[in-house]
PDB file of N, CA and C in Angstrom:
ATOM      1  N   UNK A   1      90.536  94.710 150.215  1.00  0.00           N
ATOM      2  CA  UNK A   1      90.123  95.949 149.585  1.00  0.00           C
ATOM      3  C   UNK A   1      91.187  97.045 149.783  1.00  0.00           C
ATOM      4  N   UNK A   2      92.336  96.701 150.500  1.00  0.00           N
ATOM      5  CA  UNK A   2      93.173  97.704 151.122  1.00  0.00           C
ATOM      6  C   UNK A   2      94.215  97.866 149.946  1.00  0.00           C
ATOM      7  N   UNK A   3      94.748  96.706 149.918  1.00  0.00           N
ATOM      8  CA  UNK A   3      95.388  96.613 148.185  1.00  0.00           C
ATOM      9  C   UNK A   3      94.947  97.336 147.419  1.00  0.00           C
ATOM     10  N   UNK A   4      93.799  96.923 146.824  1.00  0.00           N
ATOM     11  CA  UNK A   4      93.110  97.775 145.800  1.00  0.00           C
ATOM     12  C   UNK A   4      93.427  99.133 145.561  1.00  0.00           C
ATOM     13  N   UNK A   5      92.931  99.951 146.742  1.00  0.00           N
ATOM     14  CA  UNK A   5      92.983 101.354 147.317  1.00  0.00           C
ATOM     15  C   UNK A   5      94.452 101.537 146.915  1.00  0.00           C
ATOM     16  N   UNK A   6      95.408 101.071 147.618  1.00  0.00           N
ATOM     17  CA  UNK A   6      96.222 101.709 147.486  1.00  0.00           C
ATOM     18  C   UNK A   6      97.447 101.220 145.927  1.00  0.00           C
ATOM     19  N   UNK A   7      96.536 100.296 145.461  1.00  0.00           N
ATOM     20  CA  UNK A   7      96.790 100.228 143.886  1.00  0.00           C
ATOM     21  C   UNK A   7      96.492 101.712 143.192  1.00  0.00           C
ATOM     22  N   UNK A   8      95.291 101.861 143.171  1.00  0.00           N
ATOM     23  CA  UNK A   8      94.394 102.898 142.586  1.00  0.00           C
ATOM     24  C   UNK A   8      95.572 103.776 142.691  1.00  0.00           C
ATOM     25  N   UNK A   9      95.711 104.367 144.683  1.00  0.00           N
ATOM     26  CA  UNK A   9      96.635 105.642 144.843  1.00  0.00           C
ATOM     27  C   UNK A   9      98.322 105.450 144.389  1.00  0.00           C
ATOM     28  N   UNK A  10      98.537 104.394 144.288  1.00  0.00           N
ATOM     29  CA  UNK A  10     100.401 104.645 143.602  1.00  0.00           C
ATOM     30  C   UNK A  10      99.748 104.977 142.022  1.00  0.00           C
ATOM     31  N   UNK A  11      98.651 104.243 141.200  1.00  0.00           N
ATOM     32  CA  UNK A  11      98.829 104.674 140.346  1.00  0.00           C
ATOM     33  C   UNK A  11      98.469 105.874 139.660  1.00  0.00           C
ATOM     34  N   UNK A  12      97.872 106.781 140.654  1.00  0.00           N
ATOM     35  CA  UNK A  12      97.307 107.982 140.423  1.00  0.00           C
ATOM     36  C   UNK A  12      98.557 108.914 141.087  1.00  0.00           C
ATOM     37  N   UNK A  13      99.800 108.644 141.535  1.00  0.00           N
ATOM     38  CA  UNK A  13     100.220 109.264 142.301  1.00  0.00           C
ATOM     39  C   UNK A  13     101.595 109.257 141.021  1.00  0.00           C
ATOM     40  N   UNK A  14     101.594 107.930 140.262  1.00  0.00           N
ATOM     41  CA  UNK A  14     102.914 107.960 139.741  1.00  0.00           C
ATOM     42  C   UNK A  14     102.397 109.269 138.127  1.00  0.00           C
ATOM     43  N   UNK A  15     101.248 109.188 137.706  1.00  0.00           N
ATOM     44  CA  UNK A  15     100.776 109.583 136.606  1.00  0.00           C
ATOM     45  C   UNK A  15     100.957 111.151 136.850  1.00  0.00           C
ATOM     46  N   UNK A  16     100.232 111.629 138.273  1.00  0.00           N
ATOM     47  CA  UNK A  16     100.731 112.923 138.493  1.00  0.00           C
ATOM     48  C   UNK A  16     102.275 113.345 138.373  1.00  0.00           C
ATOM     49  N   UNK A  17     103.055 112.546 138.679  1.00  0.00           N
ATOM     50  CA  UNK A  17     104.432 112.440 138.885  1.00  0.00           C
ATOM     51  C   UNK A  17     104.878 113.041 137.140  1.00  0.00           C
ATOM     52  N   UNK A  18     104.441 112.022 136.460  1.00  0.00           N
ATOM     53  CA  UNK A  18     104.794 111.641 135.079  1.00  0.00           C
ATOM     54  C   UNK A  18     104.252 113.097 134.375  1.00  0.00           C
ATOM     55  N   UNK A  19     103.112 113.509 135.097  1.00  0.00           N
ATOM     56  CA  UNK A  19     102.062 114.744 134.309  1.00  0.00           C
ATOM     57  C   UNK A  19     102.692 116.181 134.793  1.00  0.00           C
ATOM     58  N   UNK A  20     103.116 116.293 135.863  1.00  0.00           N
ATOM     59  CA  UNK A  20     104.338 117.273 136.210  1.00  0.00           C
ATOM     60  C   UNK A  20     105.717 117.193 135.858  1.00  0.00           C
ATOM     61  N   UNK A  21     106.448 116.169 135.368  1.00  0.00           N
ATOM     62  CA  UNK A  21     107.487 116.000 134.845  1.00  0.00           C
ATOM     63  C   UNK A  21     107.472 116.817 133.848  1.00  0.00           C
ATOM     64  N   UNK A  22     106.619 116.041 132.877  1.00  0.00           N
ATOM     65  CA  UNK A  22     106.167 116.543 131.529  1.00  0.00           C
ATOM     66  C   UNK A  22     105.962 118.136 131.046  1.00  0.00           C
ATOM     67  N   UNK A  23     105.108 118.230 131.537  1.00  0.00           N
ATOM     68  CA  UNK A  23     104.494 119.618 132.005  1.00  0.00           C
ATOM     69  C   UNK A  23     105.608 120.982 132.238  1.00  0.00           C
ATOM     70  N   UNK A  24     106.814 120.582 132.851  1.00  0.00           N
ATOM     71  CA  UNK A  24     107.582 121.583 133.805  1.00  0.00           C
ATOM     72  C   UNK A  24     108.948 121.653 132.558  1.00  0.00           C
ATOM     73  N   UNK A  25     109.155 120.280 131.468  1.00  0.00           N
ATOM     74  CA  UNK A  25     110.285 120.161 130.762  1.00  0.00           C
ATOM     75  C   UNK A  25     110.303 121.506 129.652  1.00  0.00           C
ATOM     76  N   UNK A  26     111.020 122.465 129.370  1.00  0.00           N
ATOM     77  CA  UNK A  26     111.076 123.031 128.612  1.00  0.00           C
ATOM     78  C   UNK A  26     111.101 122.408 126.890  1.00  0.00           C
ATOM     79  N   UNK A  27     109.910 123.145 126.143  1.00  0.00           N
ATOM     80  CA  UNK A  27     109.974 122.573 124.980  1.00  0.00           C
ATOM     81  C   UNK A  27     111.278 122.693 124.250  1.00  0.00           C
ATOM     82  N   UNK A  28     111.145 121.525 122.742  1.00  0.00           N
ATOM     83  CA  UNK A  28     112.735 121.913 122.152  1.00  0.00           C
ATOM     84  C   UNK A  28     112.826 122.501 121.527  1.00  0.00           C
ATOM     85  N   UNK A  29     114.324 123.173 120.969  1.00  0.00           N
ATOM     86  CA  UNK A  29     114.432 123.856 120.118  1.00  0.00           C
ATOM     87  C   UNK A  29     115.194 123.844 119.308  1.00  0.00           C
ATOM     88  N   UNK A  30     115.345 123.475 118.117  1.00  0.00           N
ATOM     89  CA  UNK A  30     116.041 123.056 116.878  1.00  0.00           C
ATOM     90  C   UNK A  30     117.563 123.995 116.722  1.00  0.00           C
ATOM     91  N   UNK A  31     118.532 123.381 116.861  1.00  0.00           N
ATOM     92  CA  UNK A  31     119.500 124.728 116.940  1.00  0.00           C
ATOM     93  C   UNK A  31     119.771 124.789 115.253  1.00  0.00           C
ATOM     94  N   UNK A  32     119.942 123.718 114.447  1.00  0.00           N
ATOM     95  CA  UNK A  32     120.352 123.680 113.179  1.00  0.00           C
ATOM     96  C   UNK A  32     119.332 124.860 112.336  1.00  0.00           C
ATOM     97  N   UNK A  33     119.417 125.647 111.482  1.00  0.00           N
ATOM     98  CA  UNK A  33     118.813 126.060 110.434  1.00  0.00           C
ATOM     99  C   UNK A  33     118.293 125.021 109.510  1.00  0.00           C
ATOM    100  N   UNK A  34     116.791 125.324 109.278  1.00  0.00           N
ATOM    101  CA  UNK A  34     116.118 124.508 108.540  1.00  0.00           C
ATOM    102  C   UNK A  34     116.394 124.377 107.098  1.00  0.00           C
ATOM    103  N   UNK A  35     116.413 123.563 106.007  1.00  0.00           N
ATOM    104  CA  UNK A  35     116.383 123.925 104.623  1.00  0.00           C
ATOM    105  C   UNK A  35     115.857 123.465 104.349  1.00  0.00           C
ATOM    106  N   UNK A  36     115.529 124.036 102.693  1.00  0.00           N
ATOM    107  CA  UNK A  36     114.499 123.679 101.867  1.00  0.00           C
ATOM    108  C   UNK A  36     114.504 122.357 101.349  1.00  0.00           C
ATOM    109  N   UNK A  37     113.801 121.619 101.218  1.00  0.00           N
ATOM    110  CA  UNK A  37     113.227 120.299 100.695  1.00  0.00           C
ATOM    111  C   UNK A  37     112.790 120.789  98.984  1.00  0.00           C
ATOM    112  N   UNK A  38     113.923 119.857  98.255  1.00  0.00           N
ATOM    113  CA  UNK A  38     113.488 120.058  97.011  1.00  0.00           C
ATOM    114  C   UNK A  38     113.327 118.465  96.384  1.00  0.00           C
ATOM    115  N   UNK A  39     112.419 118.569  95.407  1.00  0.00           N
ATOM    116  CA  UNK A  39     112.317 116.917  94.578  1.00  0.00           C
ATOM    117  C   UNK A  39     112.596 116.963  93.112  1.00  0.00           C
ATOM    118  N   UNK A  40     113.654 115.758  92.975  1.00  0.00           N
ATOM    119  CA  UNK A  40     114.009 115.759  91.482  1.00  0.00           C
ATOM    120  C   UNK A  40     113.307 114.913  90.962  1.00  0.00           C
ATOM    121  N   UNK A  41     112.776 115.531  89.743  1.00  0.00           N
ATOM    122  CA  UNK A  41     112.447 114.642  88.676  1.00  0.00           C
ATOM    123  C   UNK A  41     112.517 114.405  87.455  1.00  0.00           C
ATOM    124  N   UNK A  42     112.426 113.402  86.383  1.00  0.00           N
ATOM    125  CA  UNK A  42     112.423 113.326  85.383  1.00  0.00           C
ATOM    126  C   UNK A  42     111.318 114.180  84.788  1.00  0.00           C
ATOM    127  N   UNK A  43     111.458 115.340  83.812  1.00  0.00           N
ATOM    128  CA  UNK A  43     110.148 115.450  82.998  1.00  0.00           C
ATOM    129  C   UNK A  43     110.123 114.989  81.356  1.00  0.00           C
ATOM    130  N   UNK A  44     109.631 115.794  80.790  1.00  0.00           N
ATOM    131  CA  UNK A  44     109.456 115.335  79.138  1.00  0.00           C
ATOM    132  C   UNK A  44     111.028 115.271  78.754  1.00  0.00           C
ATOM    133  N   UNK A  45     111.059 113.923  77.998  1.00  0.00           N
ATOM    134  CA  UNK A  45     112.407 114.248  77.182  1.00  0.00           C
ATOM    135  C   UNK A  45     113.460 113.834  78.069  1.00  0.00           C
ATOM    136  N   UNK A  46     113.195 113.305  79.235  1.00  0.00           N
ATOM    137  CA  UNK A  46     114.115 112.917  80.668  1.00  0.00           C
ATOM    138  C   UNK A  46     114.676 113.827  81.098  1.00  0.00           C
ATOM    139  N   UNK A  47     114.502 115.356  81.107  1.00  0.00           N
ATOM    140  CA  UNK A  47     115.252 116.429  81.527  1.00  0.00           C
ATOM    141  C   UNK A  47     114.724 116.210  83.134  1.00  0.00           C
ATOM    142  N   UNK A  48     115.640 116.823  84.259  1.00  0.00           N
ATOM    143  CA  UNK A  48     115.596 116.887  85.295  1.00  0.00           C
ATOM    144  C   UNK A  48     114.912 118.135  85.662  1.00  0.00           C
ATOM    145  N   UNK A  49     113.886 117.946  86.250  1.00  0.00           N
ATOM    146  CA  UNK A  49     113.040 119.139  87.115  1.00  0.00           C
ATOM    147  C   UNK A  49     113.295 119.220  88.456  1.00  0.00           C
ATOM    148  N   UNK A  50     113.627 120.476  88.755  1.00  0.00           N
ATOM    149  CA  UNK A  50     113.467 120.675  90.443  1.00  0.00           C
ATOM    150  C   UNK A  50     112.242 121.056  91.274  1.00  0.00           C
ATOM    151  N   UNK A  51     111.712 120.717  92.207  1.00  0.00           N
ATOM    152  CA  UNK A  51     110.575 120.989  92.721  1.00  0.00           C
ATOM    153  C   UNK A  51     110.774 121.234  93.905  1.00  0.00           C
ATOM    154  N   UNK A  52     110.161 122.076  94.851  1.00  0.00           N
ATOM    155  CA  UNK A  52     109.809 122.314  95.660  1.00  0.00           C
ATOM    156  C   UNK A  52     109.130 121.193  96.214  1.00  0.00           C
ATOM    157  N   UNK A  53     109.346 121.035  97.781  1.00  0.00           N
ATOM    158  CA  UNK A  53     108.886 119.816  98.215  1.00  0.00           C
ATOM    159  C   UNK A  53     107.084 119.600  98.590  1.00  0.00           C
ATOM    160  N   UNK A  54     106.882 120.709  98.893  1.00  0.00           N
ATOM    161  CA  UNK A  54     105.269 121.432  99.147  1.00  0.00           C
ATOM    162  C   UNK A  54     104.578 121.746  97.525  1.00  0.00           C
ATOM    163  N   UNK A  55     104.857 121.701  96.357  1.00  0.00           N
ATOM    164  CA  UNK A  55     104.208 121.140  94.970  1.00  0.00           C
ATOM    165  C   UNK A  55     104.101 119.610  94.834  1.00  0.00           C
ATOM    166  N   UNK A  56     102.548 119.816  94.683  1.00  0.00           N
ATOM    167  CA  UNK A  56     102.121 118.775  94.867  1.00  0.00           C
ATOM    168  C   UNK A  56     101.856 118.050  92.895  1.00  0.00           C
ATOM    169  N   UNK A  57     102.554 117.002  92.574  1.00  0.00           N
ATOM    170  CA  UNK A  57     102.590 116.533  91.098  1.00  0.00           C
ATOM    171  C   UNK A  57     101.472 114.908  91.103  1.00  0.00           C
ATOM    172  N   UNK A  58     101.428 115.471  89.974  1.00  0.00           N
ATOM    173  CA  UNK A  58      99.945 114.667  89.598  1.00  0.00           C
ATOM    174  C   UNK A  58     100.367 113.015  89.009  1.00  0.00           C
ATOM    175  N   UNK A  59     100.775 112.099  89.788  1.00  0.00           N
ATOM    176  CA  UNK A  59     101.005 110.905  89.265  1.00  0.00           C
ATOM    177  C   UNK A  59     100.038 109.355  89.788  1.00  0.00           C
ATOM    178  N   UNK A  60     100.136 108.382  88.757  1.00  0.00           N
ATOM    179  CA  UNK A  60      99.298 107.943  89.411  1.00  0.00           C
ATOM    180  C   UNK A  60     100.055 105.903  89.141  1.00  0.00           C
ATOM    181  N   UNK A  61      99.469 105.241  89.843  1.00  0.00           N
ATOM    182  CA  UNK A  61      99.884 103.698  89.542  1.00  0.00           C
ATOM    183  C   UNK A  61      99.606 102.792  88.974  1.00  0.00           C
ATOM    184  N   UNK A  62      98.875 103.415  87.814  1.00  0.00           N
ATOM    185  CA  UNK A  62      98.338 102.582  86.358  1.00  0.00           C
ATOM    186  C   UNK A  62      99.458 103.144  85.826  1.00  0.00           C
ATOM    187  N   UNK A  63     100.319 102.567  84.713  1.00  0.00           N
ATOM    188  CA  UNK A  63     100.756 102.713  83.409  1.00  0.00           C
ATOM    189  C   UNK A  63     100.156 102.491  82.348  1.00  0.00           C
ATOM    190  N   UNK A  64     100.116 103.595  81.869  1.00  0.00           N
ATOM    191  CA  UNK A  64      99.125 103.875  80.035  1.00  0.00           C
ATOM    192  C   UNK A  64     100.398 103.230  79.197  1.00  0.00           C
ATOM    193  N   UNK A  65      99.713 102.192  78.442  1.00  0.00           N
ATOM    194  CA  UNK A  65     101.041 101.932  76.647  1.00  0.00           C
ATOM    195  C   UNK A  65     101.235 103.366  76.203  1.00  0.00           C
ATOM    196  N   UNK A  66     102.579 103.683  75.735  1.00  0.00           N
ATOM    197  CA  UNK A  66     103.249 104.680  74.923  1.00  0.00           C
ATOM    198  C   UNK A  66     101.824 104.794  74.230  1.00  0.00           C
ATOM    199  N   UNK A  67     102.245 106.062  73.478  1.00  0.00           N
ATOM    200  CA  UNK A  67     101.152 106.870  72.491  1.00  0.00           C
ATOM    201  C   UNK A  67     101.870 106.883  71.048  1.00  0.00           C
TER     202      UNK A  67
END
Protein backbone atom coordinates (compact mmCIF):
# COMPACT_ATOMS: atom_id res chain seq x y z
CA UNK A 1 0.00 0.00 0.00
CA UNK A 2 3.16 2.14 0.43
CA UNK A 3 3.75 2.19 -3.36
CA UNK A 4 0.46 3.18 -4.04
CA UNK A 5 0.65 6.27 -1.68
CA UNK A 6 3.47 7.37 -2.89
CA UNK A 7 2.36 6.77 -6.62
CA UNK A 8 -0.68 8.96 -5.89
CA UNK A 9 2.02 11.71 -4.21
CA UNK A 10 4.77 11.92 -7.23
CA UNK A 11 1.80 12.16 -9.28
CA UNK A 12 0.11 14.92 -7.60
CA UNK A 13 3.38 16.51 -6.95
CA UNK A 14 4.59 16.41 -10.70
CA UNK A 15 1.00 18.01 -11.94
CA UNK A 16 1.47 20.82 -9.38
CA UNK A 17 4.91 21.20 -10.84
CA UNK A 18 3.43 21.24 -14.46
CA UNK A 19 0.31 23.66 -13.01
CA UNK A 20 2.89 26.27 -11.71
CA UNK A 21 5.08 26.09 -14.64
CA UNK A 22 2.23 26.90 -16.70
CA UNK A 23 0.64 29.32 -14.68
CA UNK A 24 3.94 31.62 -13.99
CA UNK A 25 4.93 31.50 -18.18
CA UNK A 26 4.18 34.82 -19.55
CA UNK A 27 1.49 34.79 -22.27
CA UNK A 28 2.55 35.37 -26.09
CA UNK A 29 2.75 38.01 -28.03
CA UNK A 30 2.63 38.25 -31.72
CA UNK A 31 5.42 40.68 -32.75
CA UNK A 32 4.42 40.59 -36.62
CA UNK A 33 1.43 42.99 -37.59
CA UNK A 34 -1.62 41.20 -38.42
CA UNK A 35 -3.27 41.44 -42.03
CA UNK A 36 -6.22 41.25 -43.59
CA UNK A 37 -7.47 37.94 -44.97
CA UNK A 38 -9.04 38.46 -48.28
CA UNK A 39 -10.86 35.63 -50.70
CA UNK A 40 -10.79 35.52 -54.41
CA UNK A 41 -13.39 34.60 -56.41
CA UNK A 42 -14.87 33.95 -59.56
CA UNK A 43 -18.28 35.85 -59.96
CA UNK A 44 -20.77 36.29 -62.96
CA UNK A 45 -19.07 36.34 -66.25
CA UNK A 46 -15.71 34.85 -64.43
CA UNK A 47 -14.75 38.31 -63.22
CA UNK A 48 -12.64 38.14 -60.05
CA UNK A 49 -14.22 39.31 -56.73
CA UNK A 50 -12.39 40.26 -53.66
CA UNK A 51 -13.79 39.42 -50.35
CA UNK A 52 -13.16 39.95 -47.14
CA UNK A 53 -12.37 36.87 -45.26
CA UNK A 54 -15.22 37.34 -42.39
CA UNK A 55 -18.16 37.57 -45.54
CA UNK A 56 -19.71 34.83 -45.36
CA UNK A 57 -20.89 33.51 -49.40
CA UNK A 58 -23.67 31.36 -50.01
CA UNK A 59 -22.45 28.11 -51.83
CA UNK A 60 -23.47 24.84 -51.78
CA UNK A 61 -22.37 20.93 -53.12
CA UNK A 62 -25.14 20.07 -55.45
CA UNK A 63 -24.54 21.34 -59.00
CA UNK A 64 -27.76 22.67 -60.80
CA UNK A 65 -27.55 21.93 -65.08
CA UNK A 66 -26.85 25.40 -66.76
CA UNK A 67 -30.14 27.42 -67.26
Amino acid sequence: MRRVWSAVAASWALLAIVAVLAWSHPPMQSGAPTRATVVVVKGKNGKAVVLPSGVATHTTTHTSPPA
